[in-house]
PDB file of N, CA and C in Angstrom:
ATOM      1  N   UNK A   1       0.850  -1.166   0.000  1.00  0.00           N
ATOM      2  CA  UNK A   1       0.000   0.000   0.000  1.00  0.00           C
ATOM      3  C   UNK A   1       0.892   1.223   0.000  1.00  0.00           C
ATOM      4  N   UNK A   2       0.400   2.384   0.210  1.00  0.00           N
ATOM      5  CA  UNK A   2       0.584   3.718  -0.174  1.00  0.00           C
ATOM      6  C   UNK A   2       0.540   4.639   0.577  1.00  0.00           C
ATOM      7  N   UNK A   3       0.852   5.432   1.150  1.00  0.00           N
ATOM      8  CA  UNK A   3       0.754   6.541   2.356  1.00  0.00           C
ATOM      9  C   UNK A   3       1.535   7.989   1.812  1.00  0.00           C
ATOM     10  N   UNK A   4       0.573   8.713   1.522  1.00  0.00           N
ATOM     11  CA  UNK A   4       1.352   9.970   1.667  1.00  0.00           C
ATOM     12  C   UNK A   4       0.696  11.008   2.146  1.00  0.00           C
ATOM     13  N   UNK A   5       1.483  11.729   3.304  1.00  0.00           N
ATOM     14  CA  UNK A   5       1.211  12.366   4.292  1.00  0.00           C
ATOM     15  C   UNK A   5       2.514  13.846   4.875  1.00  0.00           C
ATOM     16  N   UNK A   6       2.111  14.289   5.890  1.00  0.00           N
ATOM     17  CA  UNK A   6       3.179  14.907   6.815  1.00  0.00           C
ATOM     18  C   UNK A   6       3.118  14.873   8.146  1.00  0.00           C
ATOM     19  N   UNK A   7       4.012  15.248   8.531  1.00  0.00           N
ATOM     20  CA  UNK A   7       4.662  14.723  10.134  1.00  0.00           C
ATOM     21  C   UNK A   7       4.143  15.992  11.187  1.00  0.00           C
ATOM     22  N   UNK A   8       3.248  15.484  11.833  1.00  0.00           N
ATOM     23  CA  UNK A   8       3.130  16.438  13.034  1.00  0.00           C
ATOM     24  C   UNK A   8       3.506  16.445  14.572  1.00  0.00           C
ATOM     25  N   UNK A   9       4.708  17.173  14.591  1.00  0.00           N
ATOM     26  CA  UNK A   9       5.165  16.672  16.454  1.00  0.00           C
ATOM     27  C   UNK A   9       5.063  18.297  17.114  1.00  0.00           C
ATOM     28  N   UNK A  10       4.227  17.487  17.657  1.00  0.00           N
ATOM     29  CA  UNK A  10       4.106  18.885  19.303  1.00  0.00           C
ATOM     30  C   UNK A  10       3.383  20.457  18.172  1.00  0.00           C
ATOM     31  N   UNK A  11       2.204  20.462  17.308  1.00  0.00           N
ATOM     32  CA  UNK A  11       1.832  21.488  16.819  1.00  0.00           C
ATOM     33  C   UNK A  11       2.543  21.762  15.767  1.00  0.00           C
ATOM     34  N   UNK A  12       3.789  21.337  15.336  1.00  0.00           N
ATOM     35  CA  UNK A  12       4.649  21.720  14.218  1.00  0.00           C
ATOM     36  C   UNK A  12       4.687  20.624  12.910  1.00  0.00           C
ATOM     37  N   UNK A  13       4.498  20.597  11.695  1.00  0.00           N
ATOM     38  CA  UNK A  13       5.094  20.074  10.555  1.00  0.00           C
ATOM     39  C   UNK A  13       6.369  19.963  10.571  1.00  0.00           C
ATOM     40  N   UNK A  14       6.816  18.583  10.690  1.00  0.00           N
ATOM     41  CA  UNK A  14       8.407  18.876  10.189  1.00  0.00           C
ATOM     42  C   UNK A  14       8.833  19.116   9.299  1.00  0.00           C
ATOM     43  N   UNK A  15       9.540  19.258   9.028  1.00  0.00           N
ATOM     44  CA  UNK A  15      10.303  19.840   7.570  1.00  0.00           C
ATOM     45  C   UNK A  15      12.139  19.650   7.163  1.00  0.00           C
ATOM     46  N   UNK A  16      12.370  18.759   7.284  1.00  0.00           N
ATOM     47  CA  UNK A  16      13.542  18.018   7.259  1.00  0.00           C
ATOM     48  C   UNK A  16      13.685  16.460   6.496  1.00  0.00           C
ATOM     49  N   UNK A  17      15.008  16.699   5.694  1.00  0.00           N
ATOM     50  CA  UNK A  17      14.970  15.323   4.936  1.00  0.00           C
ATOM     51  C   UNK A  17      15.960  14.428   5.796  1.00  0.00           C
ATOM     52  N   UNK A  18      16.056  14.815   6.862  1.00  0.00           N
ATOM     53  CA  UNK A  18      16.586  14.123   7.617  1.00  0.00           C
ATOM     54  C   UNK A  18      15.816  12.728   8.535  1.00  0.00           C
ATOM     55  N   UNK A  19      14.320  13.339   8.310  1.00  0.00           N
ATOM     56  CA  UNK A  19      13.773  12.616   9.531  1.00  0.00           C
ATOM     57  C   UNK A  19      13.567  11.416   8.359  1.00  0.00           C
ATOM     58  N   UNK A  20      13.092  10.159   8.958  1.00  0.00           N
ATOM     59  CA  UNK A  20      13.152   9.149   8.116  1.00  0.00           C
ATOM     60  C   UNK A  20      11.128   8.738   8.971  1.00  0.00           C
ATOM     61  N   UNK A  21      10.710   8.203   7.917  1.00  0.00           N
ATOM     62  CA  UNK A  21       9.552   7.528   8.667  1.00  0.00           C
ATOM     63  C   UNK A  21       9.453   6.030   8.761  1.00  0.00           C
ATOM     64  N   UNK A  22       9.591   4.807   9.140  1.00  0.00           N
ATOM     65  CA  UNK A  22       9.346   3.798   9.442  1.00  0.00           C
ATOM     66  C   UNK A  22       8.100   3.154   9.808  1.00  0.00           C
ATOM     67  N   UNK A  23       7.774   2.472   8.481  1.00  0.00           N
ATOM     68  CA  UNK A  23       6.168   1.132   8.820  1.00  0.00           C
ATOM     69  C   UNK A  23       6.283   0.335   9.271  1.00  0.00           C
ATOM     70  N   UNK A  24       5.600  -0.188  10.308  1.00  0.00           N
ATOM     71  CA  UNK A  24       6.206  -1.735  11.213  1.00  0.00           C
ATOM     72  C   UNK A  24       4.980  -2.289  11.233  1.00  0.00           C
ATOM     73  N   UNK A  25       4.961  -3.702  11.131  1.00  0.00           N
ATOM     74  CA  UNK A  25       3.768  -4.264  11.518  1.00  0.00           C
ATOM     75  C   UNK A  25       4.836  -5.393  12.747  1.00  0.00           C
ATOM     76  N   UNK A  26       4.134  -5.222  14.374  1.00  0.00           N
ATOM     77  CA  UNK A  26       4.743  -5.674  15.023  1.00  0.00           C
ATOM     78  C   UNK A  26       6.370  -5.324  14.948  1.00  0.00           C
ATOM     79  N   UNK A  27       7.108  -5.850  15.057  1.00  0.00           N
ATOM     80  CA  UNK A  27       8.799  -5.302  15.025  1.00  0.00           C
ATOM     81  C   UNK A  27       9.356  -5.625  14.302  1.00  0.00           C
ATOM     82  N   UNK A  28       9.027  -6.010  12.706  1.00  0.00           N
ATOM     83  CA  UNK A  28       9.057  -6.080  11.608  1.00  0.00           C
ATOM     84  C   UNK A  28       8.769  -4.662  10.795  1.00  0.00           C
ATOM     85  N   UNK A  29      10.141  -4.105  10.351  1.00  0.00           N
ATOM     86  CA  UNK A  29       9.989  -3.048   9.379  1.00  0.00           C
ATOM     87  C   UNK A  29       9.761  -3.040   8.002  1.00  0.00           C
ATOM     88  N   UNK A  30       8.356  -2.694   7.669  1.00  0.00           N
ATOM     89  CA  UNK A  30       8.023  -3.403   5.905  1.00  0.00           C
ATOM     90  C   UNK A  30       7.571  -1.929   5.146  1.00  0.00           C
ATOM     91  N   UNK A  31       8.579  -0.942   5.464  1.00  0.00           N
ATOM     92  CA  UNK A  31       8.429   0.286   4.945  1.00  0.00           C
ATOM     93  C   UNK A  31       9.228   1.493   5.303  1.00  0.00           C
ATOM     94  N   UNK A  32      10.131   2.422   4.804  1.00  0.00           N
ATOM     95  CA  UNK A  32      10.389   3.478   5.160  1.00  0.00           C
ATOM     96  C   UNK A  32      10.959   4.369   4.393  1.00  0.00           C
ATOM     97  N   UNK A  33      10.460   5.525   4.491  1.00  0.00           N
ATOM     98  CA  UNK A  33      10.904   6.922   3.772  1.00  0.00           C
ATOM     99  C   UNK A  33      11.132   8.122   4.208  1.00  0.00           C
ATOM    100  N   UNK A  34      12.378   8.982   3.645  1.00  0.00           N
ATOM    101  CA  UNK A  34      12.436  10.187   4.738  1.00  0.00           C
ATOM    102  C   UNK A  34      11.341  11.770   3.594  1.00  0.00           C
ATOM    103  N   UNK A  35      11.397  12.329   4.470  1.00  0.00           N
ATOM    104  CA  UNK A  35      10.666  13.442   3.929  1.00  0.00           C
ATOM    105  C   UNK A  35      11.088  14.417   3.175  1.00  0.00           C
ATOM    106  N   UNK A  36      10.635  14.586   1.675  1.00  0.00           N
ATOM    107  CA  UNK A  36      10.599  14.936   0.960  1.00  0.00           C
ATOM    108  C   UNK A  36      10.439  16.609   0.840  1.00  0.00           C
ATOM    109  N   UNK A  37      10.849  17.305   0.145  1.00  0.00           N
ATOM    110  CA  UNK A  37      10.652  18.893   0.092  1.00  0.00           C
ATOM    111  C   UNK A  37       9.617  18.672  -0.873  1.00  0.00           C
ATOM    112  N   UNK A  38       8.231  18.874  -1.159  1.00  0.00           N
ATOM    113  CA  UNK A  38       7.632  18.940  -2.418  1.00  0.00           C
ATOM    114  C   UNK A  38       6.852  20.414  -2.065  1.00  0.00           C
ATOM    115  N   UNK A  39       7.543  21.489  -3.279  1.00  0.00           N
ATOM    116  CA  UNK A  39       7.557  22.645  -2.904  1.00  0.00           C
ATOM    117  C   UNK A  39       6.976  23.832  -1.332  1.00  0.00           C
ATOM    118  N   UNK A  40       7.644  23.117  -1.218  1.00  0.00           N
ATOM    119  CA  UNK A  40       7.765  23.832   0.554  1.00  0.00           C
ATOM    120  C   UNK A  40       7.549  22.847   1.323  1.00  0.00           C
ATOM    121  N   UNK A  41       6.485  22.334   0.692  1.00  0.00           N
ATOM    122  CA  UNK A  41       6.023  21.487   2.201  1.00  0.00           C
ATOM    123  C   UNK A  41       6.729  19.903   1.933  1.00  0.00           C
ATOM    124  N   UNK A  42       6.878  19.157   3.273  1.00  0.00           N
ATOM    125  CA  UNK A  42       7.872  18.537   3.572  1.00  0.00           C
ATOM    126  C   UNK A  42       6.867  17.309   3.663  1.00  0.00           C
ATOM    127  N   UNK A  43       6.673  16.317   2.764  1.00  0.00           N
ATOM    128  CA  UNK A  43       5.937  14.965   2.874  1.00  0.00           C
ATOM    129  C   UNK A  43       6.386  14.189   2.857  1.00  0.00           C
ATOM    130  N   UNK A  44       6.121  12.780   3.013  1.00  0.00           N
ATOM    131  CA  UNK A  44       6.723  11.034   3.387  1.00  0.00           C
ATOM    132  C   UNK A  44       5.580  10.385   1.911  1.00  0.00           C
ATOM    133  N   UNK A  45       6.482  10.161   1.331  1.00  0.00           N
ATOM    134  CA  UNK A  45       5.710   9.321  -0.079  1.00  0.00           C
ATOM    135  C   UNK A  45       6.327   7.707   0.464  1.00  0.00           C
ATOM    136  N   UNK A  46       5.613   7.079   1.049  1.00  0.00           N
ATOM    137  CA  UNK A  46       5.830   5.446   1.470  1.00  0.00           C
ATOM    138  C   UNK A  46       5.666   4.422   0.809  1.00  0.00           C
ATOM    139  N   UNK A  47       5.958   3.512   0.360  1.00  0.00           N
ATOM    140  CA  UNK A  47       5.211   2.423  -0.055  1.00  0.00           C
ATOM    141  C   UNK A  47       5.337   1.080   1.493  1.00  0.00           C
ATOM    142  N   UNK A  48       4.417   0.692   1.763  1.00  0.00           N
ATOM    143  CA  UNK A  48       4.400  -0.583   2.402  1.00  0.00           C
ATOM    144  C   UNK A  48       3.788  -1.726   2.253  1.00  0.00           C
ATOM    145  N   UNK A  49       4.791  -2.658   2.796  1.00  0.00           N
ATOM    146  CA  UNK A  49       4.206  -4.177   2.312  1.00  0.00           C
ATOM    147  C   UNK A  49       3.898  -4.704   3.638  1.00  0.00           C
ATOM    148  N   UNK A  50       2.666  -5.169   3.385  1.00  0.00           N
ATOM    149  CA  UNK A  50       2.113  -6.038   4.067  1.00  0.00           C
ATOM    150  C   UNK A  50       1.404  -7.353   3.379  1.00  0.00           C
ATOM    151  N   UNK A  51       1.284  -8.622   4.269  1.00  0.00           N
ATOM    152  CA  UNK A  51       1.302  -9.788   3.697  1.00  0.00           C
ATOM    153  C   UNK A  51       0.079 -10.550   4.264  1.00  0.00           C
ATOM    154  N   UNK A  52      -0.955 -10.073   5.115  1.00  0.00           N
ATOM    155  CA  UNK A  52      -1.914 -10.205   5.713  1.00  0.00           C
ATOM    156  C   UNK A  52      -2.912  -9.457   6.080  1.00  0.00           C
ATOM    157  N   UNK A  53      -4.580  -9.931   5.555  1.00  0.00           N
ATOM    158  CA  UNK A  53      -5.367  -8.575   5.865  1.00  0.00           C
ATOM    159  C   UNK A  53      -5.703  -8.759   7.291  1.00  0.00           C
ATOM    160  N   UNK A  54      -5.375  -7.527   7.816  1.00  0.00           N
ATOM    161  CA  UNK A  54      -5.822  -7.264   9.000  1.00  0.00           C
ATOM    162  C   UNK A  54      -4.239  -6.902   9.738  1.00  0.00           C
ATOM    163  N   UNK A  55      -3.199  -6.966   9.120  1.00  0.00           N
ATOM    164  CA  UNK A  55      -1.779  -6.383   9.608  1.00  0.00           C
ATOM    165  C   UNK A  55      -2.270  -5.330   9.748  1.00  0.00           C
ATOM    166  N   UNK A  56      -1.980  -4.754  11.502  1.00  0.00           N
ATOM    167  CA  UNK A  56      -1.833  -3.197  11.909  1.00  0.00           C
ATOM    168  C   UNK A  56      -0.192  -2.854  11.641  1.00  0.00           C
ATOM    169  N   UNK A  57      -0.514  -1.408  10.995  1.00  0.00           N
ATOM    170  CA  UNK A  57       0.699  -0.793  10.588  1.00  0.00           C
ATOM    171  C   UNK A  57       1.107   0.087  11.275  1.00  0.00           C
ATOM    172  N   UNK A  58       2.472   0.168  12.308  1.00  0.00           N
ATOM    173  CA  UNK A  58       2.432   1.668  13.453  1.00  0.00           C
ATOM    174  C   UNK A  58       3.440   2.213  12.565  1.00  0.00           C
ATOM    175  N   UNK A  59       4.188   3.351  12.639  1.00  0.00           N
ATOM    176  CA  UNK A  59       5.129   4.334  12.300  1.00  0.00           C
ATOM    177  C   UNK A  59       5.731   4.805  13.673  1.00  0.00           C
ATOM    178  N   UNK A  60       7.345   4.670  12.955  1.00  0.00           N
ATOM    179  CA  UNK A  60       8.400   5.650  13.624  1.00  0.00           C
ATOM    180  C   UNK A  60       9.213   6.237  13.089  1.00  0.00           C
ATOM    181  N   UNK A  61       9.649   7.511  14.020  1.00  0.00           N
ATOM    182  CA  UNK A  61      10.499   8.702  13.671  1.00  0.00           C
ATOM    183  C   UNK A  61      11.742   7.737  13.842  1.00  0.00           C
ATOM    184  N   UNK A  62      12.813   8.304  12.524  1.00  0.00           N
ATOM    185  CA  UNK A  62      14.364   8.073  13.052  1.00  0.00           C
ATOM    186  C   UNK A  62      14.745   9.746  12.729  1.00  0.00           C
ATOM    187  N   UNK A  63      16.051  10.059  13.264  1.00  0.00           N
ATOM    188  CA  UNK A  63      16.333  11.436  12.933  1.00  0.00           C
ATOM    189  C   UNK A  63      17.845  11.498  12.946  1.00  0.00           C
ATOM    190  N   UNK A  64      17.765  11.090  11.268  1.00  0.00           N
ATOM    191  CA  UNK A  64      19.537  11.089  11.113  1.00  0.00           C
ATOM    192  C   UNK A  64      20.443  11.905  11.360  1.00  0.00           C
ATOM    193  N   UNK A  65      19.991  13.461  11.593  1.00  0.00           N
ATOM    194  CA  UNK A  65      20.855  14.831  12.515  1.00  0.00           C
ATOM    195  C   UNK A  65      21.475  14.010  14.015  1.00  0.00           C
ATOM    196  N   UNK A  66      20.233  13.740  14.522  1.00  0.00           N
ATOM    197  CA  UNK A  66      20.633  13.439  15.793  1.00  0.00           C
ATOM    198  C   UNK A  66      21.411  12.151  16.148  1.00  0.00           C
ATOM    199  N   UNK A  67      21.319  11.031  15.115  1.00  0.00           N
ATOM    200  CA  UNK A  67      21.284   9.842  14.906  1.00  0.00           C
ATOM    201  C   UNK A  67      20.575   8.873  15.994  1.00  0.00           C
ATOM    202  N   UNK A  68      19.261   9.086  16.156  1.00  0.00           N
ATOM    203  CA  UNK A  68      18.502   8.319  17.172  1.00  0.00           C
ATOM    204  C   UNK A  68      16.988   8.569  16.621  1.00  0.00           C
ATOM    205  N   UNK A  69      16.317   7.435  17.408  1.00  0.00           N
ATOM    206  CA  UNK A  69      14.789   7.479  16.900  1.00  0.00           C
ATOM    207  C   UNK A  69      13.804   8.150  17.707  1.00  0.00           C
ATOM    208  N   UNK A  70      13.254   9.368  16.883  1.00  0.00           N
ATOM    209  CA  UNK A  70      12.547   9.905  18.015  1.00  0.00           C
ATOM    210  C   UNK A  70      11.334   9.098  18.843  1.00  0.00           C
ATOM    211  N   UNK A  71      11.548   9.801  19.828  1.00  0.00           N
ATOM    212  CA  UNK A  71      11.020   8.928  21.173  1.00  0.00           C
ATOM    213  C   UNK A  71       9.063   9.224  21.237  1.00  0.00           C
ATOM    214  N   UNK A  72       8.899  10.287  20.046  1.00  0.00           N
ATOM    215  CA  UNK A  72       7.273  10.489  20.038  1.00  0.00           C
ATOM    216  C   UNK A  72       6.449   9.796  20.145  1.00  0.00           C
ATOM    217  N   UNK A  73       5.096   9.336  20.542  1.00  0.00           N
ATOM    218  CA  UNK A  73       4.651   8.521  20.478  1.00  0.00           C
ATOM    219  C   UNK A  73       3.058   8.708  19.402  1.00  0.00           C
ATOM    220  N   UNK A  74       3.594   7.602  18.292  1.00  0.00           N
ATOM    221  CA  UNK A  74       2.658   8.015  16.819  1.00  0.00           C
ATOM    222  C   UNK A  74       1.177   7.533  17.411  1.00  0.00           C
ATOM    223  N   UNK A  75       0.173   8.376  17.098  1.00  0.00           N
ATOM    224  CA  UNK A  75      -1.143   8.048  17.509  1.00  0.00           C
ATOM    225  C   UNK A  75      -1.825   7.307  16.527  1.00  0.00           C
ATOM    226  N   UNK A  76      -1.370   6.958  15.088  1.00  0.00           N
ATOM    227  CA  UNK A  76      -1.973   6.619  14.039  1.00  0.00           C
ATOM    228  C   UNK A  76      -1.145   5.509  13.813  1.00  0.00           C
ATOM    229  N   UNK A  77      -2.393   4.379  13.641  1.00  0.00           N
ATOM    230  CA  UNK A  77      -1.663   2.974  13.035  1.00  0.00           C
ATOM    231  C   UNK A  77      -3.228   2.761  11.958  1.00  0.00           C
ATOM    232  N   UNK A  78      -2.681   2.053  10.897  1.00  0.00           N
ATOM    233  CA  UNK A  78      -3.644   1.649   9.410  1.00  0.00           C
ATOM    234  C   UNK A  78      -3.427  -0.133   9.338  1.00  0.00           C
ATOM    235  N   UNK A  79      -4.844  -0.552   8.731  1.00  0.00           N
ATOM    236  CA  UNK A  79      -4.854  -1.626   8.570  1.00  0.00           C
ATOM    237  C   UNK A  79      -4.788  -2.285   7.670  1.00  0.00           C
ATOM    238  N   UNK A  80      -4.132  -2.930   6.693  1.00  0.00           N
ATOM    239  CA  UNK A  80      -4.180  -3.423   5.583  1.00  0.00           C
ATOM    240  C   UNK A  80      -5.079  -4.485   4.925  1.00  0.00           C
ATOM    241  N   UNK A  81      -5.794  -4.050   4.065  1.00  0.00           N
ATOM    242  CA  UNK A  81      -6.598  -4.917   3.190  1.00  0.00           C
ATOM    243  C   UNK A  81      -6.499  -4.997   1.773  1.00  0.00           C
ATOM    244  N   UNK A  82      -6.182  -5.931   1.446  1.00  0.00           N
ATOM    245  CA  UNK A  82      -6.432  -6.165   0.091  1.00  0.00           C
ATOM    246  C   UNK A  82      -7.337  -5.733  -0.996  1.00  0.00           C
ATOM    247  N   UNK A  83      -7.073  -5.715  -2.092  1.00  0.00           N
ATOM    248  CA  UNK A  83      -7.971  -4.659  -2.974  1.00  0.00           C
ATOM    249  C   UNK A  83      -8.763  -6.178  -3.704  1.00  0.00           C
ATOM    250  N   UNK A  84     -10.096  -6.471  -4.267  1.00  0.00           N
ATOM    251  CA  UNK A  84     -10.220  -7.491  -4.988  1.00  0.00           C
ATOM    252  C   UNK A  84     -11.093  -6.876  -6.386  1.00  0.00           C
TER     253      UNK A  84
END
């Protein structure tokens, strides 16, 4: 599947191609992309694989400036279903 979006921590859009986004289903990483400049604004164009309907998908921050994963905690996880 497909996700494209932007990053909101603490009221702010990030805006850095530094930050990386990460899809996990369970602690299995089956996706990640860092954020993109698409004229000004700063988006995550993802692709993720998932191999089961009903895989919940969470996301995490990495932040290659700092070299550590931010510690935010993502409120949004998606479920994967198949298209027929």
């Amino acid at each position: 599947m497909n996700v494209i979006g932007q990053i909101e921590l603490d009221g702010t859009y990030l805006a850095s191609p530094a930050i990386e986004v990460g899809a996990f289903c369970g602690a299995e990483c089956r996706g990640s992309a860092s954020l993109e400049d698409m004229a000004g604004t700063y988006m995550v164009l993802q692709t993720i694989s998932a191999d089961v309907e009903g895989n919940v998908i969470t996301f995490r921050l990495y932040d290659h400036e700092a070299g550590h994963e931010n510690g935010a905690v993502c409120h949004i996880s998606v479920f994967f279903f198949t298209n027929y």
